[in-house]
C-alpha atoms as a PDB file:
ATOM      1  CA  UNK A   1     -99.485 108.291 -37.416  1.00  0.00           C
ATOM      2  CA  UNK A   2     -95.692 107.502 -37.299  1.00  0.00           C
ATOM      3  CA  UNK A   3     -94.181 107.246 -40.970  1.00  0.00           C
ATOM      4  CA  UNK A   4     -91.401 104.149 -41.890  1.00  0.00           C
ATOM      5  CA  UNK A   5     -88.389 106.015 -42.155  1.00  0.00           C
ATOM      6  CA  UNK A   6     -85.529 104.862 -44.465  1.00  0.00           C
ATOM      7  CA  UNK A   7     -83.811 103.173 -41.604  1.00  0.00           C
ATOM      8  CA  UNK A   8     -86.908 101.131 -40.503  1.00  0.00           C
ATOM      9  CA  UNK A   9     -86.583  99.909 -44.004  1.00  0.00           C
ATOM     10  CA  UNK A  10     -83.156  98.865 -44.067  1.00  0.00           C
ATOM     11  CA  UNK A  11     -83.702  97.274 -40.576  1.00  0.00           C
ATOM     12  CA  UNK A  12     -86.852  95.234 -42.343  1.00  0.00           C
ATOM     13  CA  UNK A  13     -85.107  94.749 -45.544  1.00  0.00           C
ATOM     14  CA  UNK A  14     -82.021  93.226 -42.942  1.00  0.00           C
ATOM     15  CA  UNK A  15     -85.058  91.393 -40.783  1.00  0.00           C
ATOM     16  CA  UNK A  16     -86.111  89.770 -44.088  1.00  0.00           C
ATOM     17  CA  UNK A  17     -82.631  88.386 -45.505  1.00  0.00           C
ATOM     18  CA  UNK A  18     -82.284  86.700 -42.266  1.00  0.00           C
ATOM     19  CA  UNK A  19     -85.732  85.099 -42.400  1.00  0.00           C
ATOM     20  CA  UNK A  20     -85.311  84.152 -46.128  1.00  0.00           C
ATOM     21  CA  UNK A  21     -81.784  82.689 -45.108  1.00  0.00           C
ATOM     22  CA  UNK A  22     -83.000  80.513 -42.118  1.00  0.00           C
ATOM     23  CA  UNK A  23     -85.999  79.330 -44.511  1.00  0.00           C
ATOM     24  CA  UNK A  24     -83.747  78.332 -46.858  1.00  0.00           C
ATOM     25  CA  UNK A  25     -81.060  76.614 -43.961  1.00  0.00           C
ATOM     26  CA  UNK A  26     -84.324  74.999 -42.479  1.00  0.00           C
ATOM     27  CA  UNK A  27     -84.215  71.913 -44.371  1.00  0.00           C
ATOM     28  CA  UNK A  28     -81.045  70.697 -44.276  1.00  0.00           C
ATOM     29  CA  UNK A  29     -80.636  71.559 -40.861  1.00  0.00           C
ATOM     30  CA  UNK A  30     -83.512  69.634 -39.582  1.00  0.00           C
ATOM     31  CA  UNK A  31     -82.496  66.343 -41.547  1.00  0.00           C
ATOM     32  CA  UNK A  32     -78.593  66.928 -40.076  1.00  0.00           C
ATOM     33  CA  UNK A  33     -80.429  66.867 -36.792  1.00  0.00           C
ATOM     34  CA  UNK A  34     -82.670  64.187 -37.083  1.00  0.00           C
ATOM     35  CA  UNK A  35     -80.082  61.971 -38.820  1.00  0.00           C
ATOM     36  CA  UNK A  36     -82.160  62.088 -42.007  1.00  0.00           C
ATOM     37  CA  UNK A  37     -80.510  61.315 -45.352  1.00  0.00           C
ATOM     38  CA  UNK A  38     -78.483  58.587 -47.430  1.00  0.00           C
ATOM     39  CA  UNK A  39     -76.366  57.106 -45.344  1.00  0.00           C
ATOM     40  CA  UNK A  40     -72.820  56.110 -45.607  1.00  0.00           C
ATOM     41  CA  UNK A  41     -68.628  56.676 -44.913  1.00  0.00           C
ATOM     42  CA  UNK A  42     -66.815  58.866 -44.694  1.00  0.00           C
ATOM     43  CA  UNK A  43     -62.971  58.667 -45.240  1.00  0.00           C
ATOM     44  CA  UNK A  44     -60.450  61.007 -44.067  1.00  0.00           C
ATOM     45  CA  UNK A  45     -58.141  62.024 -46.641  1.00  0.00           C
ATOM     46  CA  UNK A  46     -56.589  66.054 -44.941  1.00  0.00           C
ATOM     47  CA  UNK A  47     -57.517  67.913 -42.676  1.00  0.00           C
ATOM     48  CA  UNK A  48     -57.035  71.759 -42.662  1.00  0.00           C
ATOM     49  CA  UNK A  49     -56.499  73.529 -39.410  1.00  0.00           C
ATOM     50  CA  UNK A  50     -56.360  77.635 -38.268  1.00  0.00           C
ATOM     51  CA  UNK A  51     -54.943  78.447 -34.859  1.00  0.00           C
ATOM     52  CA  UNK A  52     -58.126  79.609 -33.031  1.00  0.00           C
ATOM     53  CA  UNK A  53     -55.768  81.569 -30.805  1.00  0.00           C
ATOM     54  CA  UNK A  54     -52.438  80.906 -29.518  1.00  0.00           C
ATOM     55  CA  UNK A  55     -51.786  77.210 -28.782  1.00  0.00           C
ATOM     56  CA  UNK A  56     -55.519  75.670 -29.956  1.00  0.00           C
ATOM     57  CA  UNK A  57     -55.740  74.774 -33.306  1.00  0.00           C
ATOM     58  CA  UNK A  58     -59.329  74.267 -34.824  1.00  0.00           C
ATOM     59  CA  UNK A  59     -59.315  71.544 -37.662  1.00  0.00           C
ATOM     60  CA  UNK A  60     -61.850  70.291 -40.289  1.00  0.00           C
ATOM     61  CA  UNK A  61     -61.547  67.226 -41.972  1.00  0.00           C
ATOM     62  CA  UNK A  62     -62.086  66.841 -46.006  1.00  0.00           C
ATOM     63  CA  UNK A  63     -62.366  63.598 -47.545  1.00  0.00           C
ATOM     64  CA  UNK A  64     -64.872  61.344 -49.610  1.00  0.00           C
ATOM     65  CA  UNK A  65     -68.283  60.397 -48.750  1.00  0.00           C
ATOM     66  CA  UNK A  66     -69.109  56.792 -50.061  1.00  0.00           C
ATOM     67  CA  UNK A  67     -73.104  55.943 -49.869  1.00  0.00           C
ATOM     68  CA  UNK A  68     -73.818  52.276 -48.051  1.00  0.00           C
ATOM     69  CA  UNK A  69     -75.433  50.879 -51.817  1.00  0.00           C
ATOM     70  CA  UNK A  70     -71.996  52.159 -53.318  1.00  0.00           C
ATOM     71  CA  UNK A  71     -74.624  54.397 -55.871  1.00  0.00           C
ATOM     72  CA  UNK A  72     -72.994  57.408 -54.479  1.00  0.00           C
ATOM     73  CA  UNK A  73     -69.932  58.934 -53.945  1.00  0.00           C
ATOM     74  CA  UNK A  74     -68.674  62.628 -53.450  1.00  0.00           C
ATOM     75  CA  UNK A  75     -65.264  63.962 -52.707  1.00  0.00           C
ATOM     76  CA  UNK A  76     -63.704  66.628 -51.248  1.00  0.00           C
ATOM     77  CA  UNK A  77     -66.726  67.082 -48.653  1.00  0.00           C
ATOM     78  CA  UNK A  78     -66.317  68.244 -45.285  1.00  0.00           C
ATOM     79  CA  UNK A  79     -67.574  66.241 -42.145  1.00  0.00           C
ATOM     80  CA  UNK A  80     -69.355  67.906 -39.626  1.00  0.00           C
ATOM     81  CA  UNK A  81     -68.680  65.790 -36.417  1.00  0.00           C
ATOM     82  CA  UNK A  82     -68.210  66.330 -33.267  1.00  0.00           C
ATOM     83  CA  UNK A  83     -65.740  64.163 -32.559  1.00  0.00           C
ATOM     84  CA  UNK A  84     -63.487  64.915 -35.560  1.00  0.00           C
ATOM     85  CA  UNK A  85     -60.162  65.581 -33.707  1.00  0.00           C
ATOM     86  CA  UNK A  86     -60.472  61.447 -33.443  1.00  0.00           C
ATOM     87  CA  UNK A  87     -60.040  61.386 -37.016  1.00  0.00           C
ATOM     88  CA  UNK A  88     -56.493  60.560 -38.598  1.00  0.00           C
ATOM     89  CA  UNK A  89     -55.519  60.358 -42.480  1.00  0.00           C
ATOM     90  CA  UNK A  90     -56.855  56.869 -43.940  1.00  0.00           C
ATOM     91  CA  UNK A  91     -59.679  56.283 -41.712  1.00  0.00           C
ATOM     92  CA  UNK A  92     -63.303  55.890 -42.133  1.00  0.00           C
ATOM     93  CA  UNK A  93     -66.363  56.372 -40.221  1.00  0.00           C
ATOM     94  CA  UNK A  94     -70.412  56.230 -40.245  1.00  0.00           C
ATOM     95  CA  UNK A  95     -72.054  59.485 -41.812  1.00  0.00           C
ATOM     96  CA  UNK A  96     -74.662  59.981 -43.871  1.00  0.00           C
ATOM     97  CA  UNK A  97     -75.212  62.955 -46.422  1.00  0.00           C
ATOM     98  CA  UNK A  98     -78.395  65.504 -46.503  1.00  0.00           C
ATOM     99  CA  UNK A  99     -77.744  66.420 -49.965  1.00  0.00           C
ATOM    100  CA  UNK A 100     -75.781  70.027 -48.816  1.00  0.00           C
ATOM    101  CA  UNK A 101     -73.279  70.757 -51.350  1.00  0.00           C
ATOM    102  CA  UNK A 102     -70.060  70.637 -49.592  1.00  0.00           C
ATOM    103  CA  UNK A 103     -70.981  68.972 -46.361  1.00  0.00           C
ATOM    104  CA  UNK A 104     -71.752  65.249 -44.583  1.00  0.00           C
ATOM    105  CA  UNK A 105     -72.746  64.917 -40.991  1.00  0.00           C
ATOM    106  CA  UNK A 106     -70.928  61.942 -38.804  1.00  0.00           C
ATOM    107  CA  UNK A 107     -73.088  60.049 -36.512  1.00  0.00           C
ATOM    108  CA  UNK A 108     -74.274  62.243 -34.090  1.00  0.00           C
ATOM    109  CA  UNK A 109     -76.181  64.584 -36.699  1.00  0.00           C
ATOM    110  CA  UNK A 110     -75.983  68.081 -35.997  1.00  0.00           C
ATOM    111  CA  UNK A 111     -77.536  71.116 -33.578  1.00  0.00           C
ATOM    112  CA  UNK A 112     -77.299  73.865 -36.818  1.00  0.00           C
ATOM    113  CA  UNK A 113     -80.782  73.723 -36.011  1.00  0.00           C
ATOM    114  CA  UNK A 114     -80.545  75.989 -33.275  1.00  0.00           C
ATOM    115  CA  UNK A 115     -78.645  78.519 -35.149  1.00  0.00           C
ATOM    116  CA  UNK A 116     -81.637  78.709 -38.107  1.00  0.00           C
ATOM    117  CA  UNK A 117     -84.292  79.179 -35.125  1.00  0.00           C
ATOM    118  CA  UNK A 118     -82.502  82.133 -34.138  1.00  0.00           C
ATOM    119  CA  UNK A 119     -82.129  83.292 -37.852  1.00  0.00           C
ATOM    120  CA  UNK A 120     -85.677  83.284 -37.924  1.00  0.00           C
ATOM    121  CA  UNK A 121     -86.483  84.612 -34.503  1.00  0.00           C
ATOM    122  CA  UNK A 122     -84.244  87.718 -35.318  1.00  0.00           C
ATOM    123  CA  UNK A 123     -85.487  88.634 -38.730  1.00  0.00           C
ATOM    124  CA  UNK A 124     -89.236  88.396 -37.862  1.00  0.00           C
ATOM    125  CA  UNK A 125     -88.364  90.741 -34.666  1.00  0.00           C
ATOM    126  CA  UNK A 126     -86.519  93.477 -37.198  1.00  0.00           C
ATOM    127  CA  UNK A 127     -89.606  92.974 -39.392  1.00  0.00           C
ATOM    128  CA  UNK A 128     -91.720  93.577 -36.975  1.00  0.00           C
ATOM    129  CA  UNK A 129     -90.206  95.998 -35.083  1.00  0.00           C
ATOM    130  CA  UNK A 130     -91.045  99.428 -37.121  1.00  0.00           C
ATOM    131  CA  UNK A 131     -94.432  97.865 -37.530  1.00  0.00           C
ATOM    132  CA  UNK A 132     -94.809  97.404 -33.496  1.00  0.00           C
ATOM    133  CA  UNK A 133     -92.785 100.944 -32.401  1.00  0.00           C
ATOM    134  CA  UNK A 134     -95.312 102.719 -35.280  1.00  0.00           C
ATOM    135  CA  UNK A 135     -98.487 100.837 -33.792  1.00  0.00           C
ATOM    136  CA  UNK A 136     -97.328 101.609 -29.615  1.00  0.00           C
ATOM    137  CA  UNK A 137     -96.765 105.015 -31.068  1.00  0.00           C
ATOM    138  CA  UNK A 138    -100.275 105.503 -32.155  1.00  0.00           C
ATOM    139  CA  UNK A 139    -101.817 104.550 -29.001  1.00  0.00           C
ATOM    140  CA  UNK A 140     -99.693 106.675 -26.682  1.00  0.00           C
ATOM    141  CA  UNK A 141    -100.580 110.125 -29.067  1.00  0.00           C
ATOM    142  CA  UNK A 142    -100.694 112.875 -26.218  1.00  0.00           C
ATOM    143  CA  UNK A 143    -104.472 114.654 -25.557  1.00  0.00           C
ATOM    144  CA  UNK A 144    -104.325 118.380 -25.903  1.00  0.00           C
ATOM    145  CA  UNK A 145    -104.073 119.935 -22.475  1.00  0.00           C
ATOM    146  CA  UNK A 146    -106.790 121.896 -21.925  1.00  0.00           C
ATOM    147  CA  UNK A 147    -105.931 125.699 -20.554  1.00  0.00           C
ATOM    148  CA  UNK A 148    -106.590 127.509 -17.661  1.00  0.00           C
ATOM    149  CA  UNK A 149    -108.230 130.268 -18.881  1.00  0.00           C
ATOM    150  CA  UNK A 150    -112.219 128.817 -19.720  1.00  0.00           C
ATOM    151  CA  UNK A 151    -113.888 131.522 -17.538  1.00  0.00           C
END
């Protein structure tokens, strides 16, 4: 029987902060994608861009988030939106806010989704993978050969 080496370990122990980060990603991505959440504005007030590479500039917009009742309102939040680059200083537009910390989601909601599925898809596969190479291992354990010489 094939023993967990130190490395397995530190590939599980890697498998395992992925899963525990997607499970803990899960719930705010889902609401960004379904649109769940208080909903509200969202007013531009900078943006702050880095040159992606030479001649495209990525931006991100930062402004205040303003719930519909008027009960709420947060500032320097980002918007996640995918059409941001529409966005100018001063103006406002529908989003709504899953309760992240630093983030509101425009209209369209959000695919982040996708990137906690494959969070979790990766870390159980580095779990499991010392567990599955140890278990294949077992089964394949050679036979002795027997020898020529039983006369």
């Amino acid at each position: 029987m094939r023993r967990i080496t130190l490395f397995d370990a530190v590939i599980m122990v890697g498998g395992l902060t992925l899963l525990l980060l997607g499970a803990y990603l899960a719930g705010p991505a889902l609401a960004a994608a379904r649109g769940d959440g208080t909903q509200g504005t969202f007013t531009a007030v900078r943006a702050e861009c880095f040159e992606h590479h030479p001649g495209k500039q990525l931006c991100t917009w930062l402004g205040d988030f303003r719930s519909d009742d008027g009960k709420v309102l947060r500032k320097g939040m980002t918007l996640y939106d995918s059409e941001q680059d529409l966005l100018t200083v001063g103006r406002t537009v529908h989003a709504f806010d899953t309760g992240r910390p630093d983030r509101v989601y425009g209209e369209g909601g959000s695919r982040e989704w996708v990137t906690v599925v494959i969070l979790i898809v990766l870390g159980a596969g580095l779990v499991a993978r010392p567990l599955l190479f140890r278990r294949r291992s077992r089964g394949t354990a050679r036979q002795p050969v027997p020898s020529g010489d039983a006369a």
